[in-house]
C-alpha atoms as a PDB file:
ATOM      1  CA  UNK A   1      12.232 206.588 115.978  1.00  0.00           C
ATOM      2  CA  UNK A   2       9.631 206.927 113.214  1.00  0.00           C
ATOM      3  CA  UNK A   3      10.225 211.045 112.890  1.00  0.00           C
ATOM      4  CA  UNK A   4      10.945 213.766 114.303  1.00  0.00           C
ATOM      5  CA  UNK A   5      10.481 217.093 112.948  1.00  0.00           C
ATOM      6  CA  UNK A   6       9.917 220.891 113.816  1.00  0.00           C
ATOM      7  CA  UNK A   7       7.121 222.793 113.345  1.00  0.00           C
ATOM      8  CA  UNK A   8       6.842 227.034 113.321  1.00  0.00           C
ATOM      9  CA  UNK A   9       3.602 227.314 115.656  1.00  0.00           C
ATOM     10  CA  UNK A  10       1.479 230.234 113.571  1.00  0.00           C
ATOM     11  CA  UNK A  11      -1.437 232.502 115.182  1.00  0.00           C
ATOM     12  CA  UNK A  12      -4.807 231.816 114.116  1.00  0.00           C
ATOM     13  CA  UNK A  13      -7.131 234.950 113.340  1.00  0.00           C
ATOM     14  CA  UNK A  14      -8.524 235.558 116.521  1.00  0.00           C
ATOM     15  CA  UNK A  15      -8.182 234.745 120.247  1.00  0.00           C
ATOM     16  CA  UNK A  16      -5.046 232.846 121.843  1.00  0.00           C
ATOM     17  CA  UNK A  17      -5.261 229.411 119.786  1.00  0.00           C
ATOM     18  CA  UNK A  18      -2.230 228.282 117.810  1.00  0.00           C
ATOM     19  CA  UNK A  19      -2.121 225.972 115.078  1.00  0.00           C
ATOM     20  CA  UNK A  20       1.066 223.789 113.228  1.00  0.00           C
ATOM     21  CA  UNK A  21       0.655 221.765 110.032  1.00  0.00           C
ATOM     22  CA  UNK A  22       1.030 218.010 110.265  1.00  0.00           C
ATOM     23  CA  UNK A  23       4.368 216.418 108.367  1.00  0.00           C
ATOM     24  CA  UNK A  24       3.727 215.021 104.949  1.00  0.00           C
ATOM     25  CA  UNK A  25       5.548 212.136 105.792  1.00  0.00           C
ATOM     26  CA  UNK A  26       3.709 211.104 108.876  1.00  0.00           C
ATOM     27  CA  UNK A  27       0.679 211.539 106.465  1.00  0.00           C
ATOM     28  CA  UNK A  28       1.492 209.342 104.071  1.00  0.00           C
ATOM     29  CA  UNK A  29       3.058 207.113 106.151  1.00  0.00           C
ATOM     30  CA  UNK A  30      -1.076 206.492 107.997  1.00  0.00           C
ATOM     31  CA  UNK A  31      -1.894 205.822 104.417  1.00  0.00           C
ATOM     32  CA  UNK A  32      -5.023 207.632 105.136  1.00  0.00           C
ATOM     33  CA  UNK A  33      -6.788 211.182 104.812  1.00  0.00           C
ATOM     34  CA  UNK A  34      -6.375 212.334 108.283  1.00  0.00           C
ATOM     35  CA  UNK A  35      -9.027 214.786 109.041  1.00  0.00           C
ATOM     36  CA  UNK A  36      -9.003 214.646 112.756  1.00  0.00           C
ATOM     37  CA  UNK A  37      -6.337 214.007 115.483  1.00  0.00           C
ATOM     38  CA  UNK A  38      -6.531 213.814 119.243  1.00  0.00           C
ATOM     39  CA  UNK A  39      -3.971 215.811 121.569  1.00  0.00           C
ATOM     40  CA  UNK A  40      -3.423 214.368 124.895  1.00  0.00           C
ATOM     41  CA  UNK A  41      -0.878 215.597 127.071  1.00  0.00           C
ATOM     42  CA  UNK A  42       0.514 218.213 129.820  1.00  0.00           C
ATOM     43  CA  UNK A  43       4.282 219.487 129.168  1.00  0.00           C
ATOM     44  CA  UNK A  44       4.612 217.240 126.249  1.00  0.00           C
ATOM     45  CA  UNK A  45       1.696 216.932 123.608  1.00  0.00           C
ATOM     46  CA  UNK A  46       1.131 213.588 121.957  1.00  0.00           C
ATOM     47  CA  UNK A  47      -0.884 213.780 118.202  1.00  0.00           C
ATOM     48  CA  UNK A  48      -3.150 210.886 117.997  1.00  0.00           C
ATOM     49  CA  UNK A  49      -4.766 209.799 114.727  1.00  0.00           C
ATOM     50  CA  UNK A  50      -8.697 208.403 115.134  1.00  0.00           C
ATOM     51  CA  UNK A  51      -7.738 204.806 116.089  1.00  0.00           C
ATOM     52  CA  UNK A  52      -4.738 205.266 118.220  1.00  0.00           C
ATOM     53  CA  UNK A  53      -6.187 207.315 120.756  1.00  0.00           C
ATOM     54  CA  UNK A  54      -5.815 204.640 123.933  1.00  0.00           C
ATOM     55  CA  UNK A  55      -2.122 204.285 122.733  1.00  0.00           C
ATOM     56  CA  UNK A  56      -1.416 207.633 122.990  1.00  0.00           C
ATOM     57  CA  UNK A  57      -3.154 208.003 126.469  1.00  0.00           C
ATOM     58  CA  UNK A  58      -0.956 204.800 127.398  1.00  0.00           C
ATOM     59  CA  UNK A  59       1.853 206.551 126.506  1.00  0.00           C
ATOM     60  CA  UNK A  60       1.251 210.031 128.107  1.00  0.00           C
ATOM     61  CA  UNK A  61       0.012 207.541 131.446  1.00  0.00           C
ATOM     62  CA  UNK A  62       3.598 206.009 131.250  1.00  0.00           C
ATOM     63  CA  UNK A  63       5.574 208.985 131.146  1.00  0.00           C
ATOM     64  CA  UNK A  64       3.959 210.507 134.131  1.00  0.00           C
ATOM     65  CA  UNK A  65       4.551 207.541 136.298  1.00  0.00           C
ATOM     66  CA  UNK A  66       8.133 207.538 135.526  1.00  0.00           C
ATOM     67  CA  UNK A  67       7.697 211.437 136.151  1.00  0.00           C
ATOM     68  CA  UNK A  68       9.250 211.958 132.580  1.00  0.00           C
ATOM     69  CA  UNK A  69       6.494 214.820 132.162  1.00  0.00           C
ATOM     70  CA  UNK A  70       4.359 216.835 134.395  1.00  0.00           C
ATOM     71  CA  UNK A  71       1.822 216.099 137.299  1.00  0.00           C
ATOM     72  CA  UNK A  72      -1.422 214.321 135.869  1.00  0.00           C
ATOM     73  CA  UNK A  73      -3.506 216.705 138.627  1.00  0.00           C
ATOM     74  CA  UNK A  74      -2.679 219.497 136.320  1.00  0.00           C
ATOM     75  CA  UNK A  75      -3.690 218.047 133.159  1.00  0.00           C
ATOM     76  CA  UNK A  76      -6.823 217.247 134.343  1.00  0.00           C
ATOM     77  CA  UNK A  77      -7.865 220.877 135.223  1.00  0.00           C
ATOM     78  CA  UNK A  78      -7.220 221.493 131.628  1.00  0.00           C
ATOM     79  CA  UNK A  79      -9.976 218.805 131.072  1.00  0.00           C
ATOM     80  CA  UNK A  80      -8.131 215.924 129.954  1.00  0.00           C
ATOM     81  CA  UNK A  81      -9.179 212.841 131.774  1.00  0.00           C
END
């Protein structure tokens, strides 16, 4: 396993939205500035960097099939397709 950490969730100024920082480590391990990341996911959320996008769809695919996480019907009312 490449890491696993936990993050405090913190409120943003307004409305319901929730933010987390991104590990250092995960950072530097990209070797990149990461300035955007794609979420995919239902019960469990999966951070994408630009680039890994389709892996992380794989992935969340994969884990629904073996029913690992939730039903892919109710993702998909939440707009992820």
């Amino acid at each position: 396993m490449g890491i696993c950490v936990k993050r405090k969730v913190f409120r943003l100024t307004s409305g319901k939205a929730r933010g987390i920082t991104l590990p250092s480590a995960w950072l530097s391990y990209l070797g990149s500035d990461v300035s955007t990341v794609t979420i995919i996911g239902t019960d469990l959320l999966v951070i994408a960097p630009l680039g890994l996008e389709k892996k992380a769809e794989e992935l969340v695919a994969y884990m629904e099939r073996r029913e690992v996480i939730g039903n892919k019907d109710k993702a998909t009312e939440g707009g992820i397709s």
